[in-house]
Protein backbone atom coordinates (compact mmCIF):
# COMPACT_ATOMS: atom_id res chain seq x y z
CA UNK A 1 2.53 6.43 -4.10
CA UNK A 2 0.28 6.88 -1.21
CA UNK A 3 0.44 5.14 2.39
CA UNK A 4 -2.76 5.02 4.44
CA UNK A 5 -3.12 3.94 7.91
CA UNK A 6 -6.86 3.45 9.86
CA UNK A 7 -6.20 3.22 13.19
CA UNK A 8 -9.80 2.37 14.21
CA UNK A 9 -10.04 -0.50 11.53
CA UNK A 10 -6.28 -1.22 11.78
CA UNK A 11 -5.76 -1.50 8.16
CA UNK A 12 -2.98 -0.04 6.14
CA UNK A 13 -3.46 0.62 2.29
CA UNK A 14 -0.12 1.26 0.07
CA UNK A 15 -1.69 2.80 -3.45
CA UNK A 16 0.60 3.01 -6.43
CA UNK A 17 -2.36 3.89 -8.72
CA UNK A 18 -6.30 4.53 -9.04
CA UNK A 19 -8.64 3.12 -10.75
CA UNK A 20 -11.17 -0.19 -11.25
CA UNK A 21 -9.46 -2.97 -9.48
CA UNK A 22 -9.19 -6.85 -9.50
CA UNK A 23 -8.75 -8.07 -5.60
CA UNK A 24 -6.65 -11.22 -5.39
CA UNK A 25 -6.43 -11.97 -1.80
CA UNK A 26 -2.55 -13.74 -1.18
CA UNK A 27 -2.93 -14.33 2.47
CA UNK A 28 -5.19 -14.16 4.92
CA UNK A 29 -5.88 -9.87 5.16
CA UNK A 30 -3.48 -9.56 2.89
CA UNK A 31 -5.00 -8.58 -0.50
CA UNK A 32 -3.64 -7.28 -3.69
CA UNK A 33 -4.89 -4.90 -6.20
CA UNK A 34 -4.34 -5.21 -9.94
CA UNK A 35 -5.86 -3.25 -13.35
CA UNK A 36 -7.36 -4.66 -16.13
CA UNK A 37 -3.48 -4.23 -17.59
CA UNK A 38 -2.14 -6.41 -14.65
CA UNK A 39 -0.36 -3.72 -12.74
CA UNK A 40 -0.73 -3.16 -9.02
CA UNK A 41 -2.41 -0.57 -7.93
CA UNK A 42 -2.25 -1.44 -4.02
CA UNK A 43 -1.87 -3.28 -1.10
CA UNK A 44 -3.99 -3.58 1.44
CA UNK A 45 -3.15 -5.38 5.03
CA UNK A 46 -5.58 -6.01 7.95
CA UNK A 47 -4.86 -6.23 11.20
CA UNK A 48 -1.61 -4.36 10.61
CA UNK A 49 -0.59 -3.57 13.81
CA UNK A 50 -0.69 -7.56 14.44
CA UNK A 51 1.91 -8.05 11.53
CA UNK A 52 4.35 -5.69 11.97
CA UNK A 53 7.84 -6.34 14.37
CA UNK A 54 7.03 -2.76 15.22
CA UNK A 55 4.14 -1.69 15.27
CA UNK A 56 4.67 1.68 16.36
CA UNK A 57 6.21 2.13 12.76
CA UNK A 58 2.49 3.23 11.84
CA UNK A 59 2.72 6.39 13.21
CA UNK A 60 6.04 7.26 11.49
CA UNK A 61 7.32 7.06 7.97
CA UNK A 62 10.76 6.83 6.87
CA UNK A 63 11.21 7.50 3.41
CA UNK A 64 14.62 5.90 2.13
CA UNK A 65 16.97 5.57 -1.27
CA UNK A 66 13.57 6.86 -3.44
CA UNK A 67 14.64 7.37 -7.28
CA UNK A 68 13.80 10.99 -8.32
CA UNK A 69 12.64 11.32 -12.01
CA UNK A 70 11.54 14.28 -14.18
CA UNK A 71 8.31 13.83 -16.09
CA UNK A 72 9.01 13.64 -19.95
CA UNK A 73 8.34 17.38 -21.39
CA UNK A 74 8.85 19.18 -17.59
């Protein structure tokens, strides 16, 4: 997983995957991203500074309670 943040066009991108996308927007500047298979590759949200309780939370990340998994054959 990746987390982007563009200050100058205040937009914040969460990428779980790559790859050609379908773009179904679910609010206004809120967009997802799906594969051909259905799964989401991202979100993206506009205007994010606007949105968030906090939005001073885009210049830190807190990473919490992740699972940790070995790759099959590592």
């Amino acid at each position: 997983m990746r987390i982007t943040y563009d200050p100058e066009a205040d937009a914040l991108y969460i990428a779980f995957g790559e790859g050609p996308a379908t773009v179904e927007e679910v609010a206004p500047g809120v967009a997802l991203d799906w594969d051909g298979e259905g799964r989401l590759l991202g979100i993206e949200i506009l205007d994010a500074s606007r949105r968030l309780s906090d939005p001073k939370s885009l210049s830190r990340l807190l990473l919490e309670a992740l699972p940790v998994w070995e790759k099959a054959g590592a």
